[in-house]
N, C-alpha and C. Protein backbone atom coordinates (compact mmCIF):
# COMPACT_ATOMS: atom_id res chain seq x y z
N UNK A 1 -18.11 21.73 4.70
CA UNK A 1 -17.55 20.71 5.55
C UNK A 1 -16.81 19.64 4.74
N UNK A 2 -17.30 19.39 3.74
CA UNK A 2 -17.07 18.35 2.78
C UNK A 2 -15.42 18.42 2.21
N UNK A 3 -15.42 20.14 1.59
CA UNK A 3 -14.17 20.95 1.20
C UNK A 3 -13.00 21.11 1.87
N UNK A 4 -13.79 21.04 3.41
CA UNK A 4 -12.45 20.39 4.24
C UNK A 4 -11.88 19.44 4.71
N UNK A 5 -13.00 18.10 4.45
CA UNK A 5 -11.90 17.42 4.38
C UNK A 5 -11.25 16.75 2.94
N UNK A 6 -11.38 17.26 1.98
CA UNK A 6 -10.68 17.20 0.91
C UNK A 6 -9.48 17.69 0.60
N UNK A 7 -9.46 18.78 1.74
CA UNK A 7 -8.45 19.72 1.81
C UNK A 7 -7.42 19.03 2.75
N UNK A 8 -7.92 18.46 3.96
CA UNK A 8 -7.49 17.84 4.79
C UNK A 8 -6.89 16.16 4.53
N UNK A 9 -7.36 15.52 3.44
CA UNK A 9 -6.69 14.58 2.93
C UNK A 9 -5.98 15.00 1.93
N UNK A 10 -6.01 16.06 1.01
CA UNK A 10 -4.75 16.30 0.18
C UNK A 10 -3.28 16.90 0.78
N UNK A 11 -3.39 17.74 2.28
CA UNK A 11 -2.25 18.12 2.90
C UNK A 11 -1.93 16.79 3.68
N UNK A 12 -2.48 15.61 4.14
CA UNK A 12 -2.22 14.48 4.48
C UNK A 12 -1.54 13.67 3.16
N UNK A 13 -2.11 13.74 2.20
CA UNK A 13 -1.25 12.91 1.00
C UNK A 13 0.15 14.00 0.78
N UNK A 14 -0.12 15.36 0.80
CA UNK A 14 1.30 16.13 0.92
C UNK A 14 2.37 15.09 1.08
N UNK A 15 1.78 15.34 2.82
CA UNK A 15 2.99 15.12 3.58
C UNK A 15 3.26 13.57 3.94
N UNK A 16 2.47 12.28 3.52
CA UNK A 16 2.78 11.17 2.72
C UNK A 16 3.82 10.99 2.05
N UNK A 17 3.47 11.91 0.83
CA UNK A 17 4.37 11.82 -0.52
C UNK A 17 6.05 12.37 0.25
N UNK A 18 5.88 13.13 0.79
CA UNK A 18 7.07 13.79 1.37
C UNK A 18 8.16 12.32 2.15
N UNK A 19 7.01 12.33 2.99
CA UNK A 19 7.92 10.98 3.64
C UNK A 19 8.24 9.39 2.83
N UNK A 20 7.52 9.26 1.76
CA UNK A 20 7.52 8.25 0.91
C UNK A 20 9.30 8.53 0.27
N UNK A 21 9.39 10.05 -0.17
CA UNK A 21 10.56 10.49 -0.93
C UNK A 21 12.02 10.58 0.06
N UNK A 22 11.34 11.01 1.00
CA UNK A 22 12.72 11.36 2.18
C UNK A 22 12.70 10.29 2.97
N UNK A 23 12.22 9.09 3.13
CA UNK A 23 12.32 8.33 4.84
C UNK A 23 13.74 7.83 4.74
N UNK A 24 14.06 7.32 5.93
CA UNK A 24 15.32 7.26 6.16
C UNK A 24 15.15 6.01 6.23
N UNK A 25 14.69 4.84 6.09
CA UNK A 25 14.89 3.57 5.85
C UNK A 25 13.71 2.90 4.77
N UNK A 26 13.64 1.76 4.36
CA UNK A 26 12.70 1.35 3.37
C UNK A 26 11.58 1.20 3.75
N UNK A 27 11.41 0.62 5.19
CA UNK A 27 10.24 0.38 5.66
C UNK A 27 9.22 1.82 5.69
N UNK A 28 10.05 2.72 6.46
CA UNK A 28 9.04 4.20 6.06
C UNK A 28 8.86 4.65 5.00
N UNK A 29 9.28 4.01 3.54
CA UNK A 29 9.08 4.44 2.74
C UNK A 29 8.06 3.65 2.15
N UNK A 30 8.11 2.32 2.84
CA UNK A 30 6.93 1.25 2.19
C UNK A 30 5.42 2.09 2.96
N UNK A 31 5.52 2.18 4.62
CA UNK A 31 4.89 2.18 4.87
C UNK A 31 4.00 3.77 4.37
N UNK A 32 4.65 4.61 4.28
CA UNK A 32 3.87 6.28 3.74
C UNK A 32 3.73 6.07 2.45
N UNK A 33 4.11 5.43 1.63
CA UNK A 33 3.40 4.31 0.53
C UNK A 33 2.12 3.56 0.05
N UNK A 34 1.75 2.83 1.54
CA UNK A 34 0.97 2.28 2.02
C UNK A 34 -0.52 3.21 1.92
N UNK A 35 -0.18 4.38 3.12
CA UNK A 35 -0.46 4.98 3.76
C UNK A 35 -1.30 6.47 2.56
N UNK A 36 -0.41 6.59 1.65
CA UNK A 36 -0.83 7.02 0.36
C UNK A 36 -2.09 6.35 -0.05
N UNK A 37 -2.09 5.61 -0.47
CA UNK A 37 -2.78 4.97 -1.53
C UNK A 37 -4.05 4.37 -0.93
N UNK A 38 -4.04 4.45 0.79
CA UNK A 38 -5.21 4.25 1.46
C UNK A 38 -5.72 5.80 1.61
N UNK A 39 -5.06 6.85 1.33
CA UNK A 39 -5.23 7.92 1.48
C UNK A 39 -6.38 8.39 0.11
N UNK A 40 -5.81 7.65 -0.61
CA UNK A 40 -5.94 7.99 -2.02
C UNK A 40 -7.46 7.34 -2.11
N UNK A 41 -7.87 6.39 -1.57
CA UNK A 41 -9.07 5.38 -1.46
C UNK A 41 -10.14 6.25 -0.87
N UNK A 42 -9.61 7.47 0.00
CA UNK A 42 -10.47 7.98 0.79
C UNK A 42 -10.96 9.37 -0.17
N UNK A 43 -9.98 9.37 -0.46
CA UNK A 43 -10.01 10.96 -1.39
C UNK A 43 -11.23 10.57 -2.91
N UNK A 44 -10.99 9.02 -3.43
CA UNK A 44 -11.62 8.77 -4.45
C UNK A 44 -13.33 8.69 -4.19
N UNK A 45 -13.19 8.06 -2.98
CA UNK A 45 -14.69 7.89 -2.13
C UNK A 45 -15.56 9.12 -1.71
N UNK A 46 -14.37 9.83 -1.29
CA UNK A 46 -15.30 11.57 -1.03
C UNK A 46 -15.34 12.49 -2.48
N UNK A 47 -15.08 12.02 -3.22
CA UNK A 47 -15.09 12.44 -4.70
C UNK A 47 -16.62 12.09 -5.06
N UNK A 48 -16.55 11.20 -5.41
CA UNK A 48 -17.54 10.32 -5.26
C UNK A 48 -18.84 11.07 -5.15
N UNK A 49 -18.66 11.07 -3.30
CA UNK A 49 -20.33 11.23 -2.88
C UNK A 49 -20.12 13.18 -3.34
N UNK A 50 -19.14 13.70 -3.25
CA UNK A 50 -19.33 15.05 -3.68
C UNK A 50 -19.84 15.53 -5.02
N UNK A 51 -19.56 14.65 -6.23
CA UNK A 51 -19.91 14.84 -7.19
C UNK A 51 -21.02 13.95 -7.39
N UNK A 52 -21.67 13.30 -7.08
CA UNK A 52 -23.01 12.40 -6.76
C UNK A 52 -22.77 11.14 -7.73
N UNK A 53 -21.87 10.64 -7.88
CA UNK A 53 -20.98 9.61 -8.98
C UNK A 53 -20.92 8.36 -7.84
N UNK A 54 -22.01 7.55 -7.73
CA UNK A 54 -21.58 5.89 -6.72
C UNK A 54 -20.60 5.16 -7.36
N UNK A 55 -20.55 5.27 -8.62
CA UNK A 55 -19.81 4.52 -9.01
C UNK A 55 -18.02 4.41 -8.73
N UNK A 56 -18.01 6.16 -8.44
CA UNK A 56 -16.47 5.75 -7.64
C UNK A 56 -15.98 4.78 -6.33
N UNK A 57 -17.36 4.58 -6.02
CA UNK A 57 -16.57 3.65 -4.93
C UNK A 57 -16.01 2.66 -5.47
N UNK A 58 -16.64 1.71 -7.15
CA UNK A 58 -16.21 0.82 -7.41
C UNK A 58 -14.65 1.05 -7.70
N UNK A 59 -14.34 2.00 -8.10
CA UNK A 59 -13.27 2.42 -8.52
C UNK A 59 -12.34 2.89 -7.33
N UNK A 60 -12.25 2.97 -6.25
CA UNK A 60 -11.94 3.23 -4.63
C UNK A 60 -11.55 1.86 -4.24
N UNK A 61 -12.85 0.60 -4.37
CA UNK A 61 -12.33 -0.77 -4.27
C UNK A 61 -11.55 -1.28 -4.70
N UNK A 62 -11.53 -1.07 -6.07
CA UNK A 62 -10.07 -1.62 -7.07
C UNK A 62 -9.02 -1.33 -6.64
N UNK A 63 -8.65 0.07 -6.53
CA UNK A 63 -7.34 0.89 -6.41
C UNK A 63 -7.31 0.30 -4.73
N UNK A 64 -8.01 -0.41 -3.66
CA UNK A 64 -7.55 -0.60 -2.48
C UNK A 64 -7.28 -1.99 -2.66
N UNK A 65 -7.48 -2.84 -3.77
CA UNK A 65 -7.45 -4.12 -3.86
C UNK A 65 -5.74 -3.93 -4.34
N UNK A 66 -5.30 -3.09 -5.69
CA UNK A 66 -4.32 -2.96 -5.67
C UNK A 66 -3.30 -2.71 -5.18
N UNK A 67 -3.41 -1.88 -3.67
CA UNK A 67 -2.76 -0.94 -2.87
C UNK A 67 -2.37 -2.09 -2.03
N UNK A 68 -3.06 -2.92 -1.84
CA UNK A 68 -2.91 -3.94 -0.91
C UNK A 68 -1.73 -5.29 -1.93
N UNK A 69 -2.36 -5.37 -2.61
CA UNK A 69 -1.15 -6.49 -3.04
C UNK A 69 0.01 -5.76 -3.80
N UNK A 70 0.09 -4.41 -4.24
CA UNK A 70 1.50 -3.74 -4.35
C UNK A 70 2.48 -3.60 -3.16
N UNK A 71 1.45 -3.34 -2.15
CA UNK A 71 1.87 -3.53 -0.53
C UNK A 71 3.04 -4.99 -0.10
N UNK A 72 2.37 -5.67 -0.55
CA UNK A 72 2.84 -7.58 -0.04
C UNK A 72 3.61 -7.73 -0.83
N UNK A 73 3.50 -6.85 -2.69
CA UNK A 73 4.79 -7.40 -3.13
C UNK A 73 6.00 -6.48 -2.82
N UNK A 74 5.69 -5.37 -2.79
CA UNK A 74 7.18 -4.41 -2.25
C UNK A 74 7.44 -5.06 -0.87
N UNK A 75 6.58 -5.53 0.47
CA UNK A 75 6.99 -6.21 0.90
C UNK A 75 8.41 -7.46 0.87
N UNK A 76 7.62 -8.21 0.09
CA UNK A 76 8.66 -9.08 -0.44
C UNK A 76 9.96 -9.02 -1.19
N UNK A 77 9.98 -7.50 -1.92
CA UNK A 77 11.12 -7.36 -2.34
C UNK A 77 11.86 -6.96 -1.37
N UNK A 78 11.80 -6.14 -0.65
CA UNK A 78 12.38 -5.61 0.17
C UNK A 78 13.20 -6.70 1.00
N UNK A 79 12.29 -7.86 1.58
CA UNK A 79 13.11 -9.02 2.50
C UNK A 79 14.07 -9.82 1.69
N UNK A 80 13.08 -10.23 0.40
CA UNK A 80 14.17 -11.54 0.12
C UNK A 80 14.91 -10.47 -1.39
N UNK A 81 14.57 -9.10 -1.52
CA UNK A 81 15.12 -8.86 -2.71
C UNK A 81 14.75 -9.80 -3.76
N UNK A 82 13.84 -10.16 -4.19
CA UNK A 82 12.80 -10.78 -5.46
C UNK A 82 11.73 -11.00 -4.86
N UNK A 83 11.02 -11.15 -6.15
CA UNK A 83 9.41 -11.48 -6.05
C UNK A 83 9.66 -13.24 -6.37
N UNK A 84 10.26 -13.69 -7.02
CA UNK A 84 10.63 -14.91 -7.50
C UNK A 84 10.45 -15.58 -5.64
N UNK A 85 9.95 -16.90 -5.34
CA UNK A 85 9.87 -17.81 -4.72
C UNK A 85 11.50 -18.35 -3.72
N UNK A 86 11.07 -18.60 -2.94
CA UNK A 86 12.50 -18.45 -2.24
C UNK A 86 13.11 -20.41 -1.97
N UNK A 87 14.23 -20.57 -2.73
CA UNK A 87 14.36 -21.81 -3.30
C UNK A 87 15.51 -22.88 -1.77
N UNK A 88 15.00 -22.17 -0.82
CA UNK A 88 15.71 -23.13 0.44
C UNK A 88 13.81 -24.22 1.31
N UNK A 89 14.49 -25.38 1.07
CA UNK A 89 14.08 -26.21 1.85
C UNK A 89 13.97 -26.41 2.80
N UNK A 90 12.97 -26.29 3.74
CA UNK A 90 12.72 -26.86 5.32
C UNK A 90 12.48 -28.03 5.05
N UNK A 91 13.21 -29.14 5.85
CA UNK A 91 12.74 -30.42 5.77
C UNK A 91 12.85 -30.62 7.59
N UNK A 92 11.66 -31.24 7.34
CA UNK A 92 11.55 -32.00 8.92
C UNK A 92 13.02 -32.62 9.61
N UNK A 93 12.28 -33.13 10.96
CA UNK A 93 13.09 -33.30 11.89
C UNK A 93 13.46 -35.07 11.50
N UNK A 94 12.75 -35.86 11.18
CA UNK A 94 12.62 -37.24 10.43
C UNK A 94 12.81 -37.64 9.51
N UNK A 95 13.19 -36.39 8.21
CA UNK A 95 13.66 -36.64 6.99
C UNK A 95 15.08 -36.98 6.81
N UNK A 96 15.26 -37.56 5.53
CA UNK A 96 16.05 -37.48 5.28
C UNK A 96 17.10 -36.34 4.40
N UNK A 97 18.31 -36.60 4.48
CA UNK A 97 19.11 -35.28 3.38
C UNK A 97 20.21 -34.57 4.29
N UNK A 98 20.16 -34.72 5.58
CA UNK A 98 20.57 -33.83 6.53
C UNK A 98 21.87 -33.75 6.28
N UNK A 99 22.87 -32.55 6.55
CA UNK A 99 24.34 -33.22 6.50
C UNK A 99 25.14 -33.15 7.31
């Protein structure tokens, strides 16, 4: 039972990787990206209890801690094109500067 779904998350990361390489806009490529690497969290975790090793979960946590903020920063490149801080000012309705 176990073998299948190992089997069943590696033809799921397949066809991930597939759409990561081919999507037709960035966002599907962020998101089967995404979608990988949570894939990948699951695959490390059933590793894990299959080989009787707890300690992969610690190693499952990391790689989802990473997955997640590689996530927010490809995010960000993608909108503003840099990771660098975005240098326009909102100033209130009461301030001054206006022109």
């Amino acid at each position: 039972m176990l073998a299948a779904a190992a089997a069943a998350l590696m033809a799921a990361m397949a066809l991930m990787l597939i759409r990561a390489l081919l999507g037709p806009s960035p966002y599907d490529r962020m998101l089967a990206a995404n979608s990988f690497g949570t894939k990948t969290v699951l695959f490390i975790g059933l590793a894990g209890f299959l080989f009787g090793r707890p300690d992969f979960l610690d190693l499952a946590i990391a790689y989802a801690l990473i997955n997640f903020v590689a996530t927010i920063a490809l995010m960000k490149v993608v909108r503003y094109r840099s990771l660098q801080a975005s240098l326009s000012v909102h100033r209130g309705p009461g301030e001054a500067g206006g022109g």
